[in-house]
N, C-alpha and C. Protein backbone atom coordinates (compact mmCIF):
# COMPACT_ATOMS: atom_id res chain seq x y z
N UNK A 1 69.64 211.62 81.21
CA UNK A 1 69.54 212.01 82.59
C UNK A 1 69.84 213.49 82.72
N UNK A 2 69.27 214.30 83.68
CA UNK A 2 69.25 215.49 83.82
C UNK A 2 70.87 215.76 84.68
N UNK A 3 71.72 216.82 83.86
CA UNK A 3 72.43 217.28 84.18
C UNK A 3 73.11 217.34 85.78
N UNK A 4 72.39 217.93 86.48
CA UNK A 4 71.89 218.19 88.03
C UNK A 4 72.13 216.67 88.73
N UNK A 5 71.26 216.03 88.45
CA UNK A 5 71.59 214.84 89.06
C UNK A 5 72.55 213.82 88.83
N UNK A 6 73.06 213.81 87.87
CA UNK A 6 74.31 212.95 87.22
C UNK A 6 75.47 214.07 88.14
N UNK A 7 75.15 215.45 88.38
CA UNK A 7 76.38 215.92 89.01
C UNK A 7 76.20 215.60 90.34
N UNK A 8 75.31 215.34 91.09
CA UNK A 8 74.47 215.28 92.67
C UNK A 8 75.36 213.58 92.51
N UNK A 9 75.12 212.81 91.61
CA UNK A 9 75.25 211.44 91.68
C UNK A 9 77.01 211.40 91.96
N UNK A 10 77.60 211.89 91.01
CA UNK A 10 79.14 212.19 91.11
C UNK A 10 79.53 212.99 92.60
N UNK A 11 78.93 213.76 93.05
CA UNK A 11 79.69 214.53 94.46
C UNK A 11 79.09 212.89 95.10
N UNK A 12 77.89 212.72 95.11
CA UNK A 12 78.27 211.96 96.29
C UNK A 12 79.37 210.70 96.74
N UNK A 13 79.54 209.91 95.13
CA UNK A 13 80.34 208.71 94.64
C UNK A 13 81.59 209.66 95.19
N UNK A 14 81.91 210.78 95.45
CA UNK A 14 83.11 211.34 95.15
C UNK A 14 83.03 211.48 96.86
N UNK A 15 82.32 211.84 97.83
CA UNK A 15 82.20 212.11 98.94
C UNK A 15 82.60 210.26 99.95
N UNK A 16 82.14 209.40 98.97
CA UNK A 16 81.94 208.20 99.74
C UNK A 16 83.39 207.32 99.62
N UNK A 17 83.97 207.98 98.25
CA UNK A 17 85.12 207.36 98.01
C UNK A 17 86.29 207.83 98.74
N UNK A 18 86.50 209.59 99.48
CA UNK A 18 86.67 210.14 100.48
C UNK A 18 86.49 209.43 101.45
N UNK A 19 85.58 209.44 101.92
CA UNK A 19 85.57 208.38 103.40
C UNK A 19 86.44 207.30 103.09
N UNK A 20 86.40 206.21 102.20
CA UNK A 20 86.48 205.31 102.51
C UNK A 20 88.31 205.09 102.42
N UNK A 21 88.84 205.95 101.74
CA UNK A 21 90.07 206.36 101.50
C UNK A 21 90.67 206.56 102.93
N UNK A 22 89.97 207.46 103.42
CA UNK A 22 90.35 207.39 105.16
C UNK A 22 90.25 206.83 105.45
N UNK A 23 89.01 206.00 105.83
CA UNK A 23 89.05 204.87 106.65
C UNK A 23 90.32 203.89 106.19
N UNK A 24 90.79 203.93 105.28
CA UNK A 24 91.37 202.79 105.08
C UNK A 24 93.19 203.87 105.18
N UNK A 25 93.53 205.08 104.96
CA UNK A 25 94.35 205.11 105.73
C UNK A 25 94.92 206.25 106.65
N UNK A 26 93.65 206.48 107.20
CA UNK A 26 94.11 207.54 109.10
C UNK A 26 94.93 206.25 109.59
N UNK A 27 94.10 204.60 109.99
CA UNK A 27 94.67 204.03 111.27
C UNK A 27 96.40 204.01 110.62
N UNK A 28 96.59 203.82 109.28
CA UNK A 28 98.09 203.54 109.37
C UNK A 28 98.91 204.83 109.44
N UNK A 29 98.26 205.75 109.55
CA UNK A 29 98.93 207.36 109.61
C UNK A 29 98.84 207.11 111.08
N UNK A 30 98.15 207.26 111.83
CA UNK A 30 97.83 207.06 113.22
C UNK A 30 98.76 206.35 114.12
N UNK A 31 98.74 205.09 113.40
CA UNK A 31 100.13 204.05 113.83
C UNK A 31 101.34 204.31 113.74
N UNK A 32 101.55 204.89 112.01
CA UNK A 32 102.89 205.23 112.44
C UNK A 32 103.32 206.27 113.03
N UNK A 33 102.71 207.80 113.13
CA UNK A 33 102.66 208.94 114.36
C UNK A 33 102.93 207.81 115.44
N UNK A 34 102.30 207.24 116.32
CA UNK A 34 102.28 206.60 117.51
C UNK A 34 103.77 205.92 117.39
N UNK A 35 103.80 205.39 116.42
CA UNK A 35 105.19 204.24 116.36
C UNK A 35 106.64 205.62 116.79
N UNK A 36 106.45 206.27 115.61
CA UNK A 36 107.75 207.57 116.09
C UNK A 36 107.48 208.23 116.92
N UNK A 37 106.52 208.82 117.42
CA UNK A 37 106.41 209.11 119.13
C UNK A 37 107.07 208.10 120.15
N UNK A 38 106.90 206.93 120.09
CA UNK A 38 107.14 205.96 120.83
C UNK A 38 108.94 206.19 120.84
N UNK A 39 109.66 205.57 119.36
CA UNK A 39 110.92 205.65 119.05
C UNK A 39 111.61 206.51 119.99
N UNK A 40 110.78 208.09 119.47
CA UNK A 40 111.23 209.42 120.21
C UNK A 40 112.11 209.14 121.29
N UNK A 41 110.96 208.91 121.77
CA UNK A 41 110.48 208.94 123.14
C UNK A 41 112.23 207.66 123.82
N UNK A 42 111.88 206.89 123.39
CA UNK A 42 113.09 205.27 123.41
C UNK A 42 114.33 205.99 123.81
N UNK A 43 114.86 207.31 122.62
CA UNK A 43 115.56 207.35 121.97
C UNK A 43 116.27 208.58 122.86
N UNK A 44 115.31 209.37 123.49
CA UNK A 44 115.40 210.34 124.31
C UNK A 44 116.13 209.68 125.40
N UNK A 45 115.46 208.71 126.43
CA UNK A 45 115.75 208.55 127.34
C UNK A 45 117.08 207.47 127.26
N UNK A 46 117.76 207.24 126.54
CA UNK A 46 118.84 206.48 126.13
C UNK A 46 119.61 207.53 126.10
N UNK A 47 119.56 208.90 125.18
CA UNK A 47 120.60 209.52 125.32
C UNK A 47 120.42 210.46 126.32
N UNK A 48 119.54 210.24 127.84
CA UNK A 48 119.57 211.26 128.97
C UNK A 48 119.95 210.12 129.98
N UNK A 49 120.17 208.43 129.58
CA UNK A 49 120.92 207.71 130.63
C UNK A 49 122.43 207.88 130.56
N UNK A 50 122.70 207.71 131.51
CA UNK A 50 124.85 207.52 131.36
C UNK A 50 124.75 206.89 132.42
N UNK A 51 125.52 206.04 132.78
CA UNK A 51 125.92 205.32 134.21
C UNK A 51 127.71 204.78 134.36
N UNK A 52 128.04 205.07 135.48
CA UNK A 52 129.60 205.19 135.25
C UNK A 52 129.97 203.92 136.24
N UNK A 53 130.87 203.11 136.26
CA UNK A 53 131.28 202.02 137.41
C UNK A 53 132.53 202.91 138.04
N UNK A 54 132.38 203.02 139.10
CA UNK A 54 133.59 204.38 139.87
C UNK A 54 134.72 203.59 140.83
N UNK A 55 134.11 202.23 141.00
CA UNK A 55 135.15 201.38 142.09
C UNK A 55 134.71 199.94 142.55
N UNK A 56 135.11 198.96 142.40
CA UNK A 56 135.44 197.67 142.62
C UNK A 56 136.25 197.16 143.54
N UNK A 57 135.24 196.09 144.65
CA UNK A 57 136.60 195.23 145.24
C UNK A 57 135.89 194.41 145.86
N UNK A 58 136.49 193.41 146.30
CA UNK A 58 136.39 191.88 146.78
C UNK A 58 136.92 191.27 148.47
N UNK A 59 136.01 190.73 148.94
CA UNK A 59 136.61 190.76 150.22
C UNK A 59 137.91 189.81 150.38
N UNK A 60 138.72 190.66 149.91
CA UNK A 60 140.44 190.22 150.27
C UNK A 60 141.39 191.24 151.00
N UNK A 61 141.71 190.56 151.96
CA UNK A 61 142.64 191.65 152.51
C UNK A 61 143.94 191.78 151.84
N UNK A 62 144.65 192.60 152.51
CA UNK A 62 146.30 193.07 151.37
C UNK A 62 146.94 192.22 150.80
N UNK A 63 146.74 190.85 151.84
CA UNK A 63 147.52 189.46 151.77
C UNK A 63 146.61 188.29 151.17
N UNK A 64 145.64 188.90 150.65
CA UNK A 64 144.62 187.89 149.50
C UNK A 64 144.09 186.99 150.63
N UNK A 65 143.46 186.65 151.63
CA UNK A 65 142.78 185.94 152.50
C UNK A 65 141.09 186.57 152.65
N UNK A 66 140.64 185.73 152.59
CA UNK A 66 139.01 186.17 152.52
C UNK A 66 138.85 186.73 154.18
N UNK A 67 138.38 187.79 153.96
CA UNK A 67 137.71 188.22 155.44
C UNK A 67 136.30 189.35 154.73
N UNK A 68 135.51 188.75 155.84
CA UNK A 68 133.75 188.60 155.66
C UNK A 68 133.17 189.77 155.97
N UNK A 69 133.32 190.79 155.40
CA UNK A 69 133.14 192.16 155.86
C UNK A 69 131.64 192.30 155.83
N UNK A 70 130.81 191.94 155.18
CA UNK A 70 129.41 192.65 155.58
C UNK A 70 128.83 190.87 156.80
N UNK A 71 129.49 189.98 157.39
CA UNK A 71 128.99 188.94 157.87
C UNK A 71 128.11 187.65 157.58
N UNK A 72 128.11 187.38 155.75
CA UNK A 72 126.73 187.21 155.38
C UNK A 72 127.34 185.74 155.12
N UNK A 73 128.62 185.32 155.14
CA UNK A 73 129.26 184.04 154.74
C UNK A 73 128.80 183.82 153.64
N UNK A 74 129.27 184.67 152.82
CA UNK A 74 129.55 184.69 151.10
C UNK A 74 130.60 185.44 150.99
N UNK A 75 131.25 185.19 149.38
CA UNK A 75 132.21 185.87 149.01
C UNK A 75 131.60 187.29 148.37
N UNK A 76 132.15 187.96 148.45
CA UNK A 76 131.01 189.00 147.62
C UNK A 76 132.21 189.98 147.07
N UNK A 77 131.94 190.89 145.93
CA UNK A 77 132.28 192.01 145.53
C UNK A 77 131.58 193.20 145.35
N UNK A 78 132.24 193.84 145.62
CA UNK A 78 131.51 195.05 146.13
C UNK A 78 131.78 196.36 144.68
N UNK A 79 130.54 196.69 144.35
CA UNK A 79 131.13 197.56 142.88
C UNK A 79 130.40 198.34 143.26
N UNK A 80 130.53 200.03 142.69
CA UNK A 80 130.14 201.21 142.49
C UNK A 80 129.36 201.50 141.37
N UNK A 81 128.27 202.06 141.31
CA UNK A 81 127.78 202.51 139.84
C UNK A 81 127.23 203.96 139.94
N UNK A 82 127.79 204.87 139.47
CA UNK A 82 127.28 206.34 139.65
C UNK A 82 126.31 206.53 138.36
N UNK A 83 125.25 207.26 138.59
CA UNK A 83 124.12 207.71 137.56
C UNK A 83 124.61 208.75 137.41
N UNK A 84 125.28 209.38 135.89
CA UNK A 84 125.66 210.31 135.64
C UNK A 84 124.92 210.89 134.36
N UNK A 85 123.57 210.56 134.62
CA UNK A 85 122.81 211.12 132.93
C UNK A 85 122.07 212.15 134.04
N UNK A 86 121.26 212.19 132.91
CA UNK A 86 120.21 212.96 133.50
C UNK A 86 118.40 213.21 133.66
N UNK A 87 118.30 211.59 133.79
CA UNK A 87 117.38 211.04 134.36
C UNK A 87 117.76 210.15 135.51
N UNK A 88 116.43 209.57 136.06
CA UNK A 88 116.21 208.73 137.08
C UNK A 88 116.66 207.40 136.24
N UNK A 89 116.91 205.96 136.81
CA UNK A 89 116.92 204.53 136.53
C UNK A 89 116.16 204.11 136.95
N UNK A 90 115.39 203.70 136.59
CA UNK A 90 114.05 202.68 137.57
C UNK A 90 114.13 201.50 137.30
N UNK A 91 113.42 200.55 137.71
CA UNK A 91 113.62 198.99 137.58
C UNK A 91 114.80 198.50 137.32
N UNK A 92 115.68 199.15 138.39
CA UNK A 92 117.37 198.51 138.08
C UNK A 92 117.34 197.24 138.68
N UNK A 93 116.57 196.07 138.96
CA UNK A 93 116.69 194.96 138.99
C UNK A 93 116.43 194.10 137.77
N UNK A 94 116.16 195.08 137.28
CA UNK A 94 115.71 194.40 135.31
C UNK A 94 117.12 194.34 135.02
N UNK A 95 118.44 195.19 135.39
CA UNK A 95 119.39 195.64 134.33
C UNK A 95 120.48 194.14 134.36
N UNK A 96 121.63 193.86 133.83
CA UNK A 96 121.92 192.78 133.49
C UNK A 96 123.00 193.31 134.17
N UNK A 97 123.78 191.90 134.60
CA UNK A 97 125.31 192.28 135.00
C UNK A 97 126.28 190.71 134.72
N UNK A 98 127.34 191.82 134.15
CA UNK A 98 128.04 190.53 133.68
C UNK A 98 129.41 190.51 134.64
N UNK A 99 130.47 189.45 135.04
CA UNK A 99 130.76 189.49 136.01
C UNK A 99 131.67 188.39 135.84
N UNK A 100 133.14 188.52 136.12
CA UNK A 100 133.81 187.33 136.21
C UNK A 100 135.37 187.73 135.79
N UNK A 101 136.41 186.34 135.96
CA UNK A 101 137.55 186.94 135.37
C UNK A 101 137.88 186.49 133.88
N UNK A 102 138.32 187.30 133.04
CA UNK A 102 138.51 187.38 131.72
C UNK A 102 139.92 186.44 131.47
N UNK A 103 140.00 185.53 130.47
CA UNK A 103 140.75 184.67 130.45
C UNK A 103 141.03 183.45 129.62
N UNK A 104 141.79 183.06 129.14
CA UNK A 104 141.57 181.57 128.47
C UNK A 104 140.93 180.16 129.33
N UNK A 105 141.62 180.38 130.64
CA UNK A 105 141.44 178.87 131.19
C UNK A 105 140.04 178.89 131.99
N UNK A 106 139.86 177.77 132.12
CA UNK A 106 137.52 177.40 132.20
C UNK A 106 137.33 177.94 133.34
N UNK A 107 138.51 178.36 134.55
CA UNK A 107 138.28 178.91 136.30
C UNK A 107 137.83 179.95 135.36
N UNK A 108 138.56 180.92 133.97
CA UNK A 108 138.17 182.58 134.24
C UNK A 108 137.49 182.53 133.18
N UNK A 109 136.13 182.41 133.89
CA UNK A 109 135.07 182.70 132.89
C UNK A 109 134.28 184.56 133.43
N UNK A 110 133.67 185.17 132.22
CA UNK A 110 132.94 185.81 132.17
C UNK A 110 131.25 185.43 131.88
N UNK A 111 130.26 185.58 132.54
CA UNK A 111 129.15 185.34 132.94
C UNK A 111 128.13 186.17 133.23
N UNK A 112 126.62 186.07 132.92
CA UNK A 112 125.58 186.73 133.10
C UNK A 112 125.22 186.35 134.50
N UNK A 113 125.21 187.68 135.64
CA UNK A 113 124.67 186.52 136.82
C UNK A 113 123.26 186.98 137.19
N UNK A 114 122.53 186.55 137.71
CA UNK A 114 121.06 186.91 137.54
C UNK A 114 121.17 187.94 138.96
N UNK A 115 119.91 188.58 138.94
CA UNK A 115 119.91 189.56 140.33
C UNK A 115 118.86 188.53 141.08
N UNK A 116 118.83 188.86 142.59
CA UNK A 116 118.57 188.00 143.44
C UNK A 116 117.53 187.26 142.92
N UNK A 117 116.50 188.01 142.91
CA UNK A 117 114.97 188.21 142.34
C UNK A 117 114.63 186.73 141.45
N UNK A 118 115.66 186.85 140.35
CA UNK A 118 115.51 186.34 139.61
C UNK A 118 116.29 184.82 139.69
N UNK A 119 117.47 184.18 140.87
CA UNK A 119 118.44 184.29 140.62
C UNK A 119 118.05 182.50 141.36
N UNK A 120 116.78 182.44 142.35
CA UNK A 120 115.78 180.92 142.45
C UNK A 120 116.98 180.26 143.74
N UNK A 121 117.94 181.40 144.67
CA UNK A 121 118.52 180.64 145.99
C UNK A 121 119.83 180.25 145.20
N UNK A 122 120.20 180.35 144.03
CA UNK A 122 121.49 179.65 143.61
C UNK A 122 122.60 181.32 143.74
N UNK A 123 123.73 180.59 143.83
CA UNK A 123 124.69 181.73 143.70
C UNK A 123 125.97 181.47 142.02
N UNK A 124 126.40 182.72 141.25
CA UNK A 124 126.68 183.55 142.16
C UNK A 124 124.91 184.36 141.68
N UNK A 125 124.92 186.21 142.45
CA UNK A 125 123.60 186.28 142.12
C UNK A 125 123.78 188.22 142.76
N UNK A 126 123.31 188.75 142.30
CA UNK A 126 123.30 190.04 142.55
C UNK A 126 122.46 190.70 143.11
N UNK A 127 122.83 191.94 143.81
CA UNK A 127 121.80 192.87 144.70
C UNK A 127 122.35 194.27 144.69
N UNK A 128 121.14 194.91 144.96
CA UNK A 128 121.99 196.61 144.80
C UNK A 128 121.51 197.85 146.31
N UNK A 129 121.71 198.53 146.27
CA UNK A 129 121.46 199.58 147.83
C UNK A 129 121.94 200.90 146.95
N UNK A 130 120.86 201.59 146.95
CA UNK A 130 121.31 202.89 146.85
C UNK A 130 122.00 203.58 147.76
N UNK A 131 122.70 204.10 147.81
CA UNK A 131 123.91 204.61 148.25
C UNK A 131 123.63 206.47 149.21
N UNK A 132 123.50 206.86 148.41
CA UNK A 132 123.05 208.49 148.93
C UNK A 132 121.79 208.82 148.24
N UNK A 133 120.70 208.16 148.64
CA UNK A 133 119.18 208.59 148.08
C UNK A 133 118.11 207.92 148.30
N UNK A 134 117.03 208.01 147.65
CA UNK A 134 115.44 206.94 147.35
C UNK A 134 115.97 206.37 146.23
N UNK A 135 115.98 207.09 145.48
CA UNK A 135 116.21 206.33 143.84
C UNK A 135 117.61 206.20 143.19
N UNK A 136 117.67 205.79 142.35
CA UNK A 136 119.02 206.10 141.42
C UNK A 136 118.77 207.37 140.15
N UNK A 137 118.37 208.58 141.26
CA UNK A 137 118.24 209.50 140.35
C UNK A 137 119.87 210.08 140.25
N UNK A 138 119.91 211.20 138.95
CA UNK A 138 121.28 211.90 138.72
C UNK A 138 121.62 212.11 139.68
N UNK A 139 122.99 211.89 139.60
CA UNK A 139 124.60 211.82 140.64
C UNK A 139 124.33 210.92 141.75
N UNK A 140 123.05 210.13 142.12
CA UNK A 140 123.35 209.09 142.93
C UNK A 140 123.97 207.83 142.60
N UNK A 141 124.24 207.20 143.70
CA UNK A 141 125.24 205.80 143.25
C UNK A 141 124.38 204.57 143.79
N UNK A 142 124.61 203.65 143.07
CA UNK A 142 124.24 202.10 143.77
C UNK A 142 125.53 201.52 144.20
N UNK A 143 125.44 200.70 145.46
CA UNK A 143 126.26 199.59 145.21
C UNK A 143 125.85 198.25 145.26
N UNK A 144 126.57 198.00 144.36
CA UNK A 144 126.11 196.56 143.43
C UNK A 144 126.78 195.35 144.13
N UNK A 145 126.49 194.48 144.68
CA UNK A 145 126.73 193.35 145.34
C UNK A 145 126.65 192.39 144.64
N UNK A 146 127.69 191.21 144.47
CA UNK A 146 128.07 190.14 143.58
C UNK A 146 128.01 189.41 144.77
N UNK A 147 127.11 188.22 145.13
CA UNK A 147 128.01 187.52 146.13
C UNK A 147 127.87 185.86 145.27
N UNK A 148 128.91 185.23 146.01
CA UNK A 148 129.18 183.98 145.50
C UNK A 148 129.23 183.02 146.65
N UNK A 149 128.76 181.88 146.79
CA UNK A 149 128.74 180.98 147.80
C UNK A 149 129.67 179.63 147.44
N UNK A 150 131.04 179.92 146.85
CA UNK A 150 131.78 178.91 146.55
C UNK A 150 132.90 178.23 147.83
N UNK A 151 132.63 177.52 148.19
CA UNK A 151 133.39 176.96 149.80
C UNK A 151 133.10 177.79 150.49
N UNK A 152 132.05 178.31 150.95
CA UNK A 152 131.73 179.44 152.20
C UNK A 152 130.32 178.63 152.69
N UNK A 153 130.44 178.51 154.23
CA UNK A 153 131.27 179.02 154.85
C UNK A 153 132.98 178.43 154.93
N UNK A 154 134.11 179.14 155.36
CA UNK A 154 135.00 178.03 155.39
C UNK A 154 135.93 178.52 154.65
N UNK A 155 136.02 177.42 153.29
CA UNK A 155 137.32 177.94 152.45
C UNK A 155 136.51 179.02 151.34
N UNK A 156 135.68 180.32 152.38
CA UNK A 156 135.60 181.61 151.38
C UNK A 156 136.66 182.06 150.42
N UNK A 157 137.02 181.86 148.84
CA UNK A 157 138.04 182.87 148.25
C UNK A 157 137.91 182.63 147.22
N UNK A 158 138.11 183.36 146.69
CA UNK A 158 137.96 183.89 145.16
C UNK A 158 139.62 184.22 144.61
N UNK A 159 140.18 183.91 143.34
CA UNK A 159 141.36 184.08 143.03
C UNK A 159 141.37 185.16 142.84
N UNK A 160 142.98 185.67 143.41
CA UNK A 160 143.10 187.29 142.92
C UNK A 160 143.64 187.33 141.45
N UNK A 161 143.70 188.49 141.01
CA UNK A 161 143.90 188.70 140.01
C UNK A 161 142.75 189.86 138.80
N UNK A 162 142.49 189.88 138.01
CA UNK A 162 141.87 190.87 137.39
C UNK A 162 140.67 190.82 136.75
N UNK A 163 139.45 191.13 137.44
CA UNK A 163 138.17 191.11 137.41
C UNK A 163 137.57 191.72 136.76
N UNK A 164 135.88 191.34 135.61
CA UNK A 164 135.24 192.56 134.94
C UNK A 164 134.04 192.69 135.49
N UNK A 165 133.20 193.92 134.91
CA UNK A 165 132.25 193.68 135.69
C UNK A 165 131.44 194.59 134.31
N UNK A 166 130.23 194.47 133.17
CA UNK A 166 130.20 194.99 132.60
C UNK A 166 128.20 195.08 133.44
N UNK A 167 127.75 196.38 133.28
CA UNK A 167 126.23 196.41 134.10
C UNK A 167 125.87 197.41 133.04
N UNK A 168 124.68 196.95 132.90
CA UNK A 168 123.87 197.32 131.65
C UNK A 168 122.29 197.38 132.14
N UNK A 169 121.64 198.79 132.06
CA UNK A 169 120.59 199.14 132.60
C UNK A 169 119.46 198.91 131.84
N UNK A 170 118.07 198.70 131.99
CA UNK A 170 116.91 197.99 131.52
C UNK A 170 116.74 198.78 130.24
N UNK A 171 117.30 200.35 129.80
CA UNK A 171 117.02 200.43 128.41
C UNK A 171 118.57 200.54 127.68
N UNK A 172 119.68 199.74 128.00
CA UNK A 172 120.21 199.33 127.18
C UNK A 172 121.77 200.09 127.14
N UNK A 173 121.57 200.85 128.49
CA UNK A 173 122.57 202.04 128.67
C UNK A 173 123.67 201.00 129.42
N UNK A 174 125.02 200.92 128.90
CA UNK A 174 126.01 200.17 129.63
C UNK A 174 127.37 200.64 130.15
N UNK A 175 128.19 200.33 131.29
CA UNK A 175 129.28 200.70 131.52
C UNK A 175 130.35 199.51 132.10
N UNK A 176 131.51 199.29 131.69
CA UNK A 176 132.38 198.30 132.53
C UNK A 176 133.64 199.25 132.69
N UNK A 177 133.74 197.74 133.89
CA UNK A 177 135.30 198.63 134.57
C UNK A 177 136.15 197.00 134.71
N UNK A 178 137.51 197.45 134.54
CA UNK A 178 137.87 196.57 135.23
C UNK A 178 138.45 196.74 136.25
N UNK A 179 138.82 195.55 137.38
CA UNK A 179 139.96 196.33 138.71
C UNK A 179 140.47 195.08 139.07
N UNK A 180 141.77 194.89 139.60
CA UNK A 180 142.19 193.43 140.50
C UNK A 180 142.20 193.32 141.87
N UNK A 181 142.16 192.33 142.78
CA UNK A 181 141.87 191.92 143.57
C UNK A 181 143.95 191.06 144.13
């Protein structure tokens, strides 16, 4: 065979084996670029969340007797959550809240309580109101509403004593406090 073409024959075998080398791996170069962009990206906004719990309390007056301060005939607690990162929170009805008194005996349990949304008319069950804003952007606050419908209307009360409250935002950013009642 003539020189020339045995080399014409080789570039091209050599051109096709090129392609096919790519084809077979841009998409996983591609994917994983996309995958650590993504991470980045996760990883960023985790360390630009912070959220702080600033104050807790329960409708008990000085002398531990339930009185019904927002009128809704539930027991409710009333918690603080300041956004102290430096982004916005969005879909804070996604975020989890845990809630209860810490303890050996079966009254002081700690518990996941669902937010309203989610929560199908049963109590106890959570809700939130931004506080000074539209959003829960930096330095605004929510307050976070626990309410419980245990003997209410009526014998409304909740035992005093020392309450947690641990709230954990949809990418994973968390803060607890405790306070007594």
């Amino acid at each position: 065979m003539d020189k020339a073409i045995v080399t014409l024959l080789l570039t091209v075998a050599g051109v096709i084996a090129a392609v096919a080398v790519m084809n077979a791996v841009y998409p996983a170069v591609t994917r994983s670029s996309s995958a650590l962009s993504s991470a980045s990206g996760n990883v960023d906004e985790r360390i630009k969340t912070s959220v702080s719990v600033v104050q807790g309390l329960g409708e008990l007056n000085s002398s531990g007797t339930f009185v019904d301060t927002n009128s809704n005939s539930l027991f409710d607690f009333f918690i603080w959550v300041k956004n102290v990162g430096d982004i916005r929170v969005s879909a804070i009805e996604e975020s989890d809240v845990f809630f209860g008194q810490p303890g050996a005996a079966a009254a002081h349990t700690v518990k996941r309580v669902p937010h309203t949304s989610d929560a199908g008319g049963t109590y106890p069950q959570w809700s939130y109101a931004v506080e000074n804003g539209t959003d829960w952007g930096p330095a605004n606050t929510i307050k976070v509403t626990v309410a419980f419908n245990d003997g209410c209307p009526g014998a409304c009360s909740k035992p005093a004593g020392t309450y947690y409250l641990r709230f954990i935002t949809p990418n994973g950013v968390s803060a607890e406090h405790y306070f007594s009642q």
